[in-house]
N, C-alpha and C. Protein backbone atom coordinates (compact mmCIF):
# COMPACT_ATOMS: atom_id res chain seq x y z
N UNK A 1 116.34 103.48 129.47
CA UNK A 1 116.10 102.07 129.10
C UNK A 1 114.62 101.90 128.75
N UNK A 2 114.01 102.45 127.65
CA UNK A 2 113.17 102.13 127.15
C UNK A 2 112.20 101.08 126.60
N UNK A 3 111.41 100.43 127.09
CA UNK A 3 110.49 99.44 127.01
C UNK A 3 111.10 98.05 127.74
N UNK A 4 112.16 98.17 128.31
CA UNK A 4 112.55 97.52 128.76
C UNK A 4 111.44 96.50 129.99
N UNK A 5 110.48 97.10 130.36
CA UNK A 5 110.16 96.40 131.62
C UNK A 5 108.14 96.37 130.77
N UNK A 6 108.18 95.94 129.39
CA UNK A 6 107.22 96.22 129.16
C UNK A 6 106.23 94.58 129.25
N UNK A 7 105.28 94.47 129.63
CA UNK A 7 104.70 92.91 129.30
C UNK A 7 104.73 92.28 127.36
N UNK A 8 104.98 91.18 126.90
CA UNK A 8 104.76 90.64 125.85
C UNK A 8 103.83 91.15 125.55
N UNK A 9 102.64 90.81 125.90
CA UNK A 9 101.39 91.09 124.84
C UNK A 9 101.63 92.92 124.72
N UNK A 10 102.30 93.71 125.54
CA UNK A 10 102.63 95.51 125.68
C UNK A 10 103.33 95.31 124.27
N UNK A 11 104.52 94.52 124.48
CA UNK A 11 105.69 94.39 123.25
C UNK A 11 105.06 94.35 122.00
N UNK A 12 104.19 93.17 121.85
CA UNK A 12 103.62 92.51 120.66
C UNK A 12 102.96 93.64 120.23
N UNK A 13 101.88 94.75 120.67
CA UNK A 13 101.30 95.49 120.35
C UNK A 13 102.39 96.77 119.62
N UNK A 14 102.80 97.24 120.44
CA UNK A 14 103.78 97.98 119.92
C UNK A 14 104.70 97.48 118.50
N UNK A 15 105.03 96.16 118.81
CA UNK A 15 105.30 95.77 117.22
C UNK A 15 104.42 96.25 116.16
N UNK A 16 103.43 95.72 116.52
CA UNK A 16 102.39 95.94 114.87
C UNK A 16 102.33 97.55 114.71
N UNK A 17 102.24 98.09 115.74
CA UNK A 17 102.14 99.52 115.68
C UNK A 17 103.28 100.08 114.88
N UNK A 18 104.39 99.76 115.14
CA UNK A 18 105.82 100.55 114.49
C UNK A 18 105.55 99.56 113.18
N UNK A 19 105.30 98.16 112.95
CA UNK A 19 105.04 97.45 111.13
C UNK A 19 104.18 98.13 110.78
N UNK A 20 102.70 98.93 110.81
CA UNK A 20 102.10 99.77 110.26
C UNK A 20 102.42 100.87 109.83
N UNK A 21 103.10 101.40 110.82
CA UNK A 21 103.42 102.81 110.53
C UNK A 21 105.21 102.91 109.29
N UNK A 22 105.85 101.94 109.79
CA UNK A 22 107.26 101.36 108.62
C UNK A 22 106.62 100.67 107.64
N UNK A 23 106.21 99.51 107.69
CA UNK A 23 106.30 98.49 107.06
C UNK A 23 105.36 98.16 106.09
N UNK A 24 104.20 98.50 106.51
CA UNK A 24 103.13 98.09 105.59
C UNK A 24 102.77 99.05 104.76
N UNK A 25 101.88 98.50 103.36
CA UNK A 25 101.31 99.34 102.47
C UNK A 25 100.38 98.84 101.92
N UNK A 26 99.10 99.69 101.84
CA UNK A 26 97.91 99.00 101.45
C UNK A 26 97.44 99.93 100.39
N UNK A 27 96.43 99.33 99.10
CA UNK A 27 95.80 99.77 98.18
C UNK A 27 94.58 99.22 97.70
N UNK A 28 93.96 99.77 96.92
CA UNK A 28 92.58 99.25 96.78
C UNK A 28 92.64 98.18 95.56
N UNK A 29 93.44 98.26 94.57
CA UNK A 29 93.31 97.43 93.46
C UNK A 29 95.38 96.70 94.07
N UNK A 30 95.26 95.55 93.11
CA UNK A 30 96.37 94.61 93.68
C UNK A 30 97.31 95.42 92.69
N UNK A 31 98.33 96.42 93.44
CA UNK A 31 99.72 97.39 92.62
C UNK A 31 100.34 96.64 93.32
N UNK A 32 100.92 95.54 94.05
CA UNK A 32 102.29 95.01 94.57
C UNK A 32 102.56 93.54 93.82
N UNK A 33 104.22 93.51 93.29
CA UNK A 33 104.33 92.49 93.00
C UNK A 33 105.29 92.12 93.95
N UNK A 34 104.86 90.64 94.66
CA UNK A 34 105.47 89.84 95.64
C UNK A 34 106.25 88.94 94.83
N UNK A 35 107.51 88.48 96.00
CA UNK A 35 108.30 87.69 95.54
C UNK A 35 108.22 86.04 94.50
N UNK A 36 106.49 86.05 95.07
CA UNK A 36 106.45 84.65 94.33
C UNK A 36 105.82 85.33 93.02
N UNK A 37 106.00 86.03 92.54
CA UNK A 37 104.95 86.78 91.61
C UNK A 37 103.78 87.17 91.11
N UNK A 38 103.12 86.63 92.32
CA UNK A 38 101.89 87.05 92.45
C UNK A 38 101.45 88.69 93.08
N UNK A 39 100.15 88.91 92.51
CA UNK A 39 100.14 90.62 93.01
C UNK A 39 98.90 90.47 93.90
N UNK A 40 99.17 91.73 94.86
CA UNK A 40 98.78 91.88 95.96
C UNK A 40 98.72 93.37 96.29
N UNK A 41 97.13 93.39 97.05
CA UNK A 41 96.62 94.85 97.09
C UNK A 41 97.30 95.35 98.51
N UNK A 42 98.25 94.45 99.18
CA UNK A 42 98.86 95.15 100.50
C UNK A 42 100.37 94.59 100.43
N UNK A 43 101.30 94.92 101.24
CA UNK A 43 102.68 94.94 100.81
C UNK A 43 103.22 95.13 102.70
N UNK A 44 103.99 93.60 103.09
CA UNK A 44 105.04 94.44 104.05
C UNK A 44 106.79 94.00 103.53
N UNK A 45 107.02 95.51 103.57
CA UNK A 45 108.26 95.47 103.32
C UNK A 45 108.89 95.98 104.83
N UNK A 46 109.50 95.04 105.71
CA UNK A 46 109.67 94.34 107.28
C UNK A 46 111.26 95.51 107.45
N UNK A 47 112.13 95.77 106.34
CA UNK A 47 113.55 96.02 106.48
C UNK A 47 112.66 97.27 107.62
N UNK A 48 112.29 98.27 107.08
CA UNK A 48 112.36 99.71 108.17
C UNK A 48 111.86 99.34 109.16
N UNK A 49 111.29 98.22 109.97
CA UNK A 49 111.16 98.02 111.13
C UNK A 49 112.17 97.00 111.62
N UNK A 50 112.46 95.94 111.20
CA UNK A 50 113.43 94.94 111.45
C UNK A 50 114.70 95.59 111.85
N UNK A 51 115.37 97.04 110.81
CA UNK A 51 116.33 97.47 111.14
C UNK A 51 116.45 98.54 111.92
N UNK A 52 115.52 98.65 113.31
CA UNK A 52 114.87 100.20 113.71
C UNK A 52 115.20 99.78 114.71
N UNK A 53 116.25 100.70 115.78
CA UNK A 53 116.68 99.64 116.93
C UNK A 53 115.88 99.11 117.90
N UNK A 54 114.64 100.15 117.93
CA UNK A 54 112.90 99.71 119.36
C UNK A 54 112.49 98.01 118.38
N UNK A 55 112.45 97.99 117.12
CA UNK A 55 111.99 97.17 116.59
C UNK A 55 112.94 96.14 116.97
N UNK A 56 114.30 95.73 116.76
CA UNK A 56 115.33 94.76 117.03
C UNK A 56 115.04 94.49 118.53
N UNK A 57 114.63 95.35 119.53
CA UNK A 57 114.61 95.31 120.97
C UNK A 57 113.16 94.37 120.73
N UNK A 58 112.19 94.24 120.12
CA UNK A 58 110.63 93.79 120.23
C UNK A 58 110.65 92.67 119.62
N UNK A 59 111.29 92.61 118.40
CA UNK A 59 111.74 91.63 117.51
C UNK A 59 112.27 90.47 118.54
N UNK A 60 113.75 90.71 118.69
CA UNK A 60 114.01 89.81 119.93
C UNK A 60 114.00 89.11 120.68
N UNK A 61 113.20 90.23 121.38
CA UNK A 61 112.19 89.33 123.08
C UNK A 61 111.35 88.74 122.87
N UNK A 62 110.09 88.85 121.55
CA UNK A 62 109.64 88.49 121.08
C UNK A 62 109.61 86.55 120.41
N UNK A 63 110.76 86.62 120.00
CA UNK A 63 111.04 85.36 118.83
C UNK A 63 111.43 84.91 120.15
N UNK A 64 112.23 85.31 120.82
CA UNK A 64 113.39 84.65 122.13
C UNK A 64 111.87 83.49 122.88
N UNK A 65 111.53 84.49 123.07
CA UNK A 65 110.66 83.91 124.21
C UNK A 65 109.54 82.87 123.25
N UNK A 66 109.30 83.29 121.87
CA UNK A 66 108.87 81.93 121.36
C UNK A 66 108.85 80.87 121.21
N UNK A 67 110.53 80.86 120.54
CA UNK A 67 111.53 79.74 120.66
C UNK A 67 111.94 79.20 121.67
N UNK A 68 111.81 79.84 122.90
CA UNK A 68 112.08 78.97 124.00
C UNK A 68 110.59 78.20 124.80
N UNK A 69 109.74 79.03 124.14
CA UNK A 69 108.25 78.16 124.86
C UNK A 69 108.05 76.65 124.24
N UNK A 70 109.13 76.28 122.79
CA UNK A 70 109.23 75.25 122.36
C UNK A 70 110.09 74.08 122.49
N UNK A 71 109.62 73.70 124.07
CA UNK A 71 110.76 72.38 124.38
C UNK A 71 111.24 71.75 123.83
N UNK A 72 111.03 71.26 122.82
CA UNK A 72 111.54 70.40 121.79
C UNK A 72 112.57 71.20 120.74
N UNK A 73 112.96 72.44 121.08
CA UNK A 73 113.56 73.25 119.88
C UNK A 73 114.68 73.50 120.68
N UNK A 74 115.57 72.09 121.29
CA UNK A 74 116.61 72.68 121.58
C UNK A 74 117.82 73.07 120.33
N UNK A 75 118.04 74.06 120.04
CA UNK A 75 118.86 74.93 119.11
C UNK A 75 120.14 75.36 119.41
N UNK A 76 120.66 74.98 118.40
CA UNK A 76 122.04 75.93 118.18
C UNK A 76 122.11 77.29 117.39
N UNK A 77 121.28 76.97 116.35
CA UNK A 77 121.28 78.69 115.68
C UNK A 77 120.02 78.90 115.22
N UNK A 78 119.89 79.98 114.59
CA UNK A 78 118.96 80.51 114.09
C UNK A 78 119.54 81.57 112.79
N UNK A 79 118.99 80.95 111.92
CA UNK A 79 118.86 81.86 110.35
C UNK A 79 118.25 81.86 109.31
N UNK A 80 118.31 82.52 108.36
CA UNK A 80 117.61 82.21 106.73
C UNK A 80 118.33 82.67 105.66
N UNK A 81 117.32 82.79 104.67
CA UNK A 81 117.74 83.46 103.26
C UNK A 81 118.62 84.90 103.54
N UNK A 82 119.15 85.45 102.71
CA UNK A 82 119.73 86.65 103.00
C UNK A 82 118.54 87.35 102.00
N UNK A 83 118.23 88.67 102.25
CA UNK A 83 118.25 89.43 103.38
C UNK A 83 117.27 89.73 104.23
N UNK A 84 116.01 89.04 104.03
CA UNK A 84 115.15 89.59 104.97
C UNK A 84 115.14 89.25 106.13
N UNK A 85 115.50 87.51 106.66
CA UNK A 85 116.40 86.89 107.28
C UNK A 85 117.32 87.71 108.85
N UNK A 86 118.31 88.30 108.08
CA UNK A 86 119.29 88.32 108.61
C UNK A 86 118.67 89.64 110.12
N UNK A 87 118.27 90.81 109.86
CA UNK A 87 117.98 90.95 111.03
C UNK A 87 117.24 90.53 112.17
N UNK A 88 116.62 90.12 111.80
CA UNK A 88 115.51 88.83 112.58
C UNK A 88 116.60 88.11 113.25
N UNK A 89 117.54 87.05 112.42
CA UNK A 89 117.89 86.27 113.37
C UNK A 89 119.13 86.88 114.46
N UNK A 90 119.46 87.63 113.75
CA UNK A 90 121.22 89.09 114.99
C UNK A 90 120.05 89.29 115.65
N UNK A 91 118.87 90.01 115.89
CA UNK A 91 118.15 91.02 116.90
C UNK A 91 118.00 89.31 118.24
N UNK A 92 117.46 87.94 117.35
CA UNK A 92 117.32 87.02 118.41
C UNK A 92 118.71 86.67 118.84
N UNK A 93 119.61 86.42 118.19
CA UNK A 93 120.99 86.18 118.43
C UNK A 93 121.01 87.46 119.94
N UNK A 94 121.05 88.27 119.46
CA UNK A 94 121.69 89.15 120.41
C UNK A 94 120.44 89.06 121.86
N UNK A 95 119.62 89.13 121.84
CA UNK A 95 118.69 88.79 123.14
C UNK A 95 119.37 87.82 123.40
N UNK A 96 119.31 86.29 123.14
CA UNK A 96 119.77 85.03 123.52
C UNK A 96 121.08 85.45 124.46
N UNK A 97 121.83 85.79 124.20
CA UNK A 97 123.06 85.90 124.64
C UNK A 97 122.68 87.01 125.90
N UNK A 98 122.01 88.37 125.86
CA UNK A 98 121.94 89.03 126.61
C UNK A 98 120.62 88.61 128.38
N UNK A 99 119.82 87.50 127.94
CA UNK A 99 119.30 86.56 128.54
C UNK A 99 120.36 85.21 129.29
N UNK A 100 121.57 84.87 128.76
CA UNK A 100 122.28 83.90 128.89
C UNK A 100 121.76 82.73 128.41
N UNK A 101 121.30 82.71 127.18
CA UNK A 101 121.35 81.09 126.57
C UNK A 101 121.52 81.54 125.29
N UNK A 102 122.74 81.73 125.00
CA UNK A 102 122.89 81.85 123.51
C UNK A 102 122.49 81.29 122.43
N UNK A 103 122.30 81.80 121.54
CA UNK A 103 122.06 80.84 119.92
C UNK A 103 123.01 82.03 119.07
N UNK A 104 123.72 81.28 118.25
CA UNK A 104 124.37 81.75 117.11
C UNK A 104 123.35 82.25 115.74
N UNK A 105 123.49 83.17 115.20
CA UNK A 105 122.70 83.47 113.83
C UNK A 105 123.93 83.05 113.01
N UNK A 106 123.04 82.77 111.71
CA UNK A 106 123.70 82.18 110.23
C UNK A 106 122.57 83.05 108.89
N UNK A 107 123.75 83.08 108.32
CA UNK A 107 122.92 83.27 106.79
C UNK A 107 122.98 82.37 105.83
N UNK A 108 121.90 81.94 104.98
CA UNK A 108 121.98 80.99 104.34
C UNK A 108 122.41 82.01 102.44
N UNK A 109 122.89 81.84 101.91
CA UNK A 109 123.06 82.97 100.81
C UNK A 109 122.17 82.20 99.42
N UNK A 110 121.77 83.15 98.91
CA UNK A 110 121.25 82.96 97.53
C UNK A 110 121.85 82.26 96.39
N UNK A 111 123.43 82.74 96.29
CA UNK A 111 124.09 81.83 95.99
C UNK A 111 125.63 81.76 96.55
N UNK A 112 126.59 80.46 96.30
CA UNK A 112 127.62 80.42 97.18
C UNK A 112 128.80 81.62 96.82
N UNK A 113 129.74 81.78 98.23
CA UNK A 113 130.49 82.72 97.84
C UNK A 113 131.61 82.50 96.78
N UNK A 114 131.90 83.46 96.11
CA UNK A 114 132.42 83.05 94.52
C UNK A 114 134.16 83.40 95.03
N UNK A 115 134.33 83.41 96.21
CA UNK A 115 136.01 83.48 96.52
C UNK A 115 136.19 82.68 97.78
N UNK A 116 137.50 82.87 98.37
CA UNK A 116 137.47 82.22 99.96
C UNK A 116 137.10 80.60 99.67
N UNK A 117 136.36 80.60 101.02
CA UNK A 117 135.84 79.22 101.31
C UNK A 117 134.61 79.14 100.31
N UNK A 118 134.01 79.72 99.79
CA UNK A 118 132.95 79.43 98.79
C UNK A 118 131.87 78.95 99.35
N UNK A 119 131.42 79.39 101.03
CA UNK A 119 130.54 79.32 101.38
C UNK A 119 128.81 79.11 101.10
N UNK A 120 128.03 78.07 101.06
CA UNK A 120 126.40 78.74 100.89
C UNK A 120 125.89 79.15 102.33
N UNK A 121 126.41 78.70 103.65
CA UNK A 121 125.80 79.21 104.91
C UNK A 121 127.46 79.45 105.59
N UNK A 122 126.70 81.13 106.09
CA UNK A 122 127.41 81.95 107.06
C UNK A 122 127.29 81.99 108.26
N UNK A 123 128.54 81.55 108.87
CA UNK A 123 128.36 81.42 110.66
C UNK A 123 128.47 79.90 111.29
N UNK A 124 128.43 80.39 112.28
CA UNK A 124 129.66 79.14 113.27
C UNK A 124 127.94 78.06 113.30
N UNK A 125 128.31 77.49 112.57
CA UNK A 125 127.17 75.85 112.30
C UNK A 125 128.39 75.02 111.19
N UNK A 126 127.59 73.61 112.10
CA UNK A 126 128.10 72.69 111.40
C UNK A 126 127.51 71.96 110.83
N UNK A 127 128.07 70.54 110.63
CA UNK A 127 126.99 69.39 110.00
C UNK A 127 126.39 68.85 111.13
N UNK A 128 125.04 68.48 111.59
CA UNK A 128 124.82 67.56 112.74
C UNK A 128 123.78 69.12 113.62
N UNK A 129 124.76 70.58 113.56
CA UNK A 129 123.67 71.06 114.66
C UNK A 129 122.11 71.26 114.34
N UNK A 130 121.64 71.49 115.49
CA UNK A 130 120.44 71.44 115.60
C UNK A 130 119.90 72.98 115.42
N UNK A 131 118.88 73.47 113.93
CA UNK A 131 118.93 75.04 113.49
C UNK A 131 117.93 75.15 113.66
N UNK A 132 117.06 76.65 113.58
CA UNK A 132 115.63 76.85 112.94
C UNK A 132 115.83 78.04 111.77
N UNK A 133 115.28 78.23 110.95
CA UNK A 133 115.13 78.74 109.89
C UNK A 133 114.17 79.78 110.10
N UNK A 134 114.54 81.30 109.97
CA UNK A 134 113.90 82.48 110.24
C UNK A 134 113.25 83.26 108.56
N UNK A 135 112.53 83.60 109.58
CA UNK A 135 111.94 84.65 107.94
C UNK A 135 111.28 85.62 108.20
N UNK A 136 111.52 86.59 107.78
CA UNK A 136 110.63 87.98 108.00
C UNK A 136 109.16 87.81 107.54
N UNK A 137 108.95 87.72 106.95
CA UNK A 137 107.43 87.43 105.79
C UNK A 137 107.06 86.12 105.50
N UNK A 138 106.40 85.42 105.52
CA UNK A 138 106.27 83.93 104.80
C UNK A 138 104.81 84.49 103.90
N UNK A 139 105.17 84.04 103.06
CA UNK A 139 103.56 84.25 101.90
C UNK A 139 103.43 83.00 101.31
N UNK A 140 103.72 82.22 100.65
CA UNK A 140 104.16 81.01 99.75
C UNK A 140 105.00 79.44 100.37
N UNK A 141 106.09 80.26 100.39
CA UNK A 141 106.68 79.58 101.34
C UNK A 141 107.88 78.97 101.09
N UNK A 142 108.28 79.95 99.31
CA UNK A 142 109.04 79.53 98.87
C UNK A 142 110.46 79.81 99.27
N UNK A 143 110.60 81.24 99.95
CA UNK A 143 111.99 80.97 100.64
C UNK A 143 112.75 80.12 101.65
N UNK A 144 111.13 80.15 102.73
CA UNK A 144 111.81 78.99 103.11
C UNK A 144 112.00 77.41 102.69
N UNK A 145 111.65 77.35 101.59
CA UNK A 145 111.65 75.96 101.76
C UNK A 145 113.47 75.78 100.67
N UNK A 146 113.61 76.83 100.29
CA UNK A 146 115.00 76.81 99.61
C UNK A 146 115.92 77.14 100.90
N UNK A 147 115.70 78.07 102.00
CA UNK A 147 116.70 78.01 102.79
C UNK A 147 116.76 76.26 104.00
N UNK A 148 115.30 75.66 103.97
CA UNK A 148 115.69 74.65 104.41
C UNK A 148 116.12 73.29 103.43
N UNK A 149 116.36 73.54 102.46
CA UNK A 149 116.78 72.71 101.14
C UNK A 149 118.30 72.80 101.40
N UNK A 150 118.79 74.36 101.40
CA UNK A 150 120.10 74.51 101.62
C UNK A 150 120.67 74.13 103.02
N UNK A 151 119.80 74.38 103.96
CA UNK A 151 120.61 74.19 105.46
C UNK A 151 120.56 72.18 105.33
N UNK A 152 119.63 71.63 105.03
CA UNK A 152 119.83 70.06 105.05
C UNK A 152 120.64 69.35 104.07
N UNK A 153 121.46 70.34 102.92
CA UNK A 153 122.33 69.85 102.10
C UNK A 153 123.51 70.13 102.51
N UNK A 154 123.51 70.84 103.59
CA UNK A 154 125.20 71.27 104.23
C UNK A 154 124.62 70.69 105.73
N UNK A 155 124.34 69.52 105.80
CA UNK A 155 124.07 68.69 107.09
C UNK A 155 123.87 69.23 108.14
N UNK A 156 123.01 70.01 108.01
CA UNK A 156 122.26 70.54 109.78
C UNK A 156 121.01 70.01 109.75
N UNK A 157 120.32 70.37 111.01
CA UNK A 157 119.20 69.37 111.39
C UNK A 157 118.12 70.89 111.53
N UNK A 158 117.06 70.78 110.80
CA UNK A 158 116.06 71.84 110.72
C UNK A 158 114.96 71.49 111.54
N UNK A 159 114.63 72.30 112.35
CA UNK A 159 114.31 72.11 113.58
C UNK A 159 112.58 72.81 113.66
N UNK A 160 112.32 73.08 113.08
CA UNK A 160 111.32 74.30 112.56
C UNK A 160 111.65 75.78 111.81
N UNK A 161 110.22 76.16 111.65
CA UNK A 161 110.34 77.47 110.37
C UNK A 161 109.87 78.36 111.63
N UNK A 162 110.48 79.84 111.84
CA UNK A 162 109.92 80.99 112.56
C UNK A 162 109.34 82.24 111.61
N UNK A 163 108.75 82.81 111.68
CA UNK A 163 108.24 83.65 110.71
C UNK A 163 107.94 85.51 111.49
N UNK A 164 108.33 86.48 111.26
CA UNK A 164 107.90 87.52 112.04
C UNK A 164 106.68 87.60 111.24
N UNK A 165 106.12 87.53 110.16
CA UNK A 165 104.59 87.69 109.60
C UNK A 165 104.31 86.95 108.74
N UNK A 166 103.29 85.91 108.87
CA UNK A 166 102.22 85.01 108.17
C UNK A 166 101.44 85.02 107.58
N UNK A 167 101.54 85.85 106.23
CA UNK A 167 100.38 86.32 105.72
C UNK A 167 99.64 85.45 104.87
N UNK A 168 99.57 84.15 105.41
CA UNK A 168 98.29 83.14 105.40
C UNK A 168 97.63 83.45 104.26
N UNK A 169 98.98 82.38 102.88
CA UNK A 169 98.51 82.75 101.60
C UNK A 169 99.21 81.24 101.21
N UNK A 170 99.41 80.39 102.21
CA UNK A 170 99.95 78.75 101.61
C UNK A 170 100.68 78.27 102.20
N UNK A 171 101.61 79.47 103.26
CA UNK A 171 103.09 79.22 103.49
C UNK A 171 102.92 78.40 104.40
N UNK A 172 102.78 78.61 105.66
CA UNK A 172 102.56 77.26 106.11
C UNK A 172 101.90 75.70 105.99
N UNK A 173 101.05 75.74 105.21
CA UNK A 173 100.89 74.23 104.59
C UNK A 173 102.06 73.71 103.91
N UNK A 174 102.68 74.63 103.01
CA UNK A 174 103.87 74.42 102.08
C UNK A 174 104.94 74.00 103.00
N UNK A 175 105.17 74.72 103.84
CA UNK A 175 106.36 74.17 104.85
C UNK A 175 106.38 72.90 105.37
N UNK A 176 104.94 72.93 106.34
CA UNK A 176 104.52 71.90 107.02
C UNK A 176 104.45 70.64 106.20
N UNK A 177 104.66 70.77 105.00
CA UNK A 177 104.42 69.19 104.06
C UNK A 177 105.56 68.74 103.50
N UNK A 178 106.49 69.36 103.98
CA UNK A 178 107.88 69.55 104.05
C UNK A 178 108.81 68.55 105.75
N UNK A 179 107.52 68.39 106.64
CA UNK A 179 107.74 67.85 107.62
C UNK A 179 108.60 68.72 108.66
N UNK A 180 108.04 70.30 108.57
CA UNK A 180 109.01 70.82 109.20
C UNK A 180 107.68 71.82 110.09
N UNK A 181 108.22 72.13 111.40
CA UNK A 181 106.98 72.62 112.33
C UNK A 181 107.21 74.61 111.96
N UNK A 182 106.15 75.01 112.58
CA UNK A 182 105.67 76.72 111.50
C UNK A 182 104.68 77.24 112.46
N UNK A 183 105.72 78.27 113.35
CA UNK A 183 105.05 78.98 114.07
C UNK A 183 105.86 80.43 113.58
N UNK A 184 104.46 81.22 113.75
CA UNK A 184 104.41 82.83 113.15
C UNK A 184 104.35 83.35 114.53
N UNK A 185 104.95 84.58 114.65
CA UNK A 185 104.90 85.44 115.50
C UNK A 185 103.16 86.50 115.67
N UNK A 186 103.34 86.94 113.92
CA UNK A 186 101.97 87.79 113.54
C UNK A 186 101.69 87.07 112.47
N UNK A 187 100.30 87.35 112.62
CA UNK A 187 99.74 86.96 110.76
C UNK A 187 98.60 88.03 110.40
N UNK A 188 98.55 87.88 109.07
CA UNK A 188 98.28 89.28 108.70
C UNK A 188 96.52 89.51 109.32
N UNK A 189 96.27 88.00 109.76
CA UNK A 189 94.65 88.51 110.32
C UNK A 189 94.88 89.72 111.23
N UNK A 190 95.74 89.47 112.20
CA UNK A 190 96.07 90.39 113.79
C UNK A 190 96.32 91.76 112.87
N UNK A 191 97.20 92.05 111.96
CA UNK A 191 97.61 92.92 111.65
C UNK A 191 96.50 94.00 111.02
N UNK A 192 95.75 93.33 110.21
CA UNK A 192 94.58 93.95 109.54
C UNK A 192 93.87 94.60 110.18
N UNK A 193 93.30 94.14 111.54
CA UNK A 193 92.59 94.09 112.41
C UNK A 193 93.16 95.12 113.26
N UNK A 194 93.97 95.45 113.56
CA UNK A 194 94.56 96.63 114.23
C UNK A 194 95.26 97.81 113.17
N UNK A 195 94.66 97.31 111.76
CA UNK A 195 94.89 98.57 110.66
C UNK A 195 93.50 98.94 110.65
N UNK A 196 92.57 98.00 110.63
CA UNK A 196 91.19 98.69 110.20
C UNK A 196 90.53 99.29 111.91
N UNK A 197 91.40 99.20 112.85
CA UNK A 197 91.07 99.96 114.04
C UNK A 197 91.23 100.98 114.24
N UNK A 198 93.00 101.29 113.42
CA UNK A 198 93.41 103.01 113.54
C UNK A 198 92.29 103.74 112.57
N UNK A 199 92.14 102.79 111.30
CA UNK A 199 91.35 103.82 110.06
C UNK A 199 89.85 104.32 110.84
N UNK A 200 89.64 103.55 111.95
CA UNK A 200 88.02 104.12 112.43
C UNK A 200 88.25 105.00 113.50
């Protein structure tokens, strides 16, 4: 049972450690094109840690214990856009439940399903519950503000934005003017800062 008995701030560290070594990529001139289309001399692409099972275990305990330091966030689920989204909110889904206070995960989809029920959000939510909206990355802030566009047009109540990394390029002002509350787990200051520690 590995890391199991480790302190938060132990956890948190170890996160950035396994997003450096998976996730991130850095260069000297701006070679990355990001989702809002802007380019950028560093890059996290979150899937090889998000989907790494030590990472889902850190991920987790992590968000769990965020979301619950926020009294006011009493919740029924937790989700976002598909796909960066979706492990983020199963890794908290599944802590919640293994803690005993469940929250359900949902996916909100890009676009609706083209058979069946013709779904735009996946998973046991209704009109009226009370959600928060997950995201692997926030840069802009444009996914979330389409997955909370979509969750308040299929009548749920958006409760705040969670973010596993903040790379403090708009996204939270953008959200926040949106009237919706924006707490990050990491932002890319912390992260930098323990990249330009290994490089010395």
């Amino acid at each position: 049972m590995r890391n199991i008995r480790l302190s938060n701030k132990a956890m948190k560290q170890r996160l950035i450690d396994l997003i450096l070594k998976r996730s991130f990529k850095y260069t000297k001139e701006p070679s990355f094109t990001l989702a809002s289309g802007l380019k950028s001399n560093f890059y996290f692409n979150c899937k090889p840690a998000t989907l790494n099972p030590e990472g889902m275990f850190l991920i987790g305990n992590l968000l769990f214990d965020l979301i619950k330091k926020e009294k006011k966030w009493k919740v029924k689920a937790v989700g976002g856009l598909t796909l960066g989204a979706d492990p983020v909110a199963n890794a908290i889904a599944y802590t919640s439940y293994v803690k005993g206070e469940p929250l359900e995960a949902f996916v909100v989809r890009k676009e609706p399903k083209k058979h069946g029920t013709m779904l735009w959000i996946e998973g046991h939510v209704k009109e009226g519950d009370k959600v928060l909206i997950i995201e692997d990355v926030v840069t802009t802030g444009g996914s979330s503000q389409k997955a909370i566009d979509r969750a308040l047009q299929c009548g749920l109540k958006v409760m705040g934005v969670v973010t596993l990394i903040d790379r403090q390029e708009g996204g939270r002002e953008a959200i926040e003017a949106m009237g919706v509350p924006f707490k990050p787990l990491l932002t890319k200051e912390e992260i930098f800062e323990a990249y330009r520690g290994k490089e010395n």
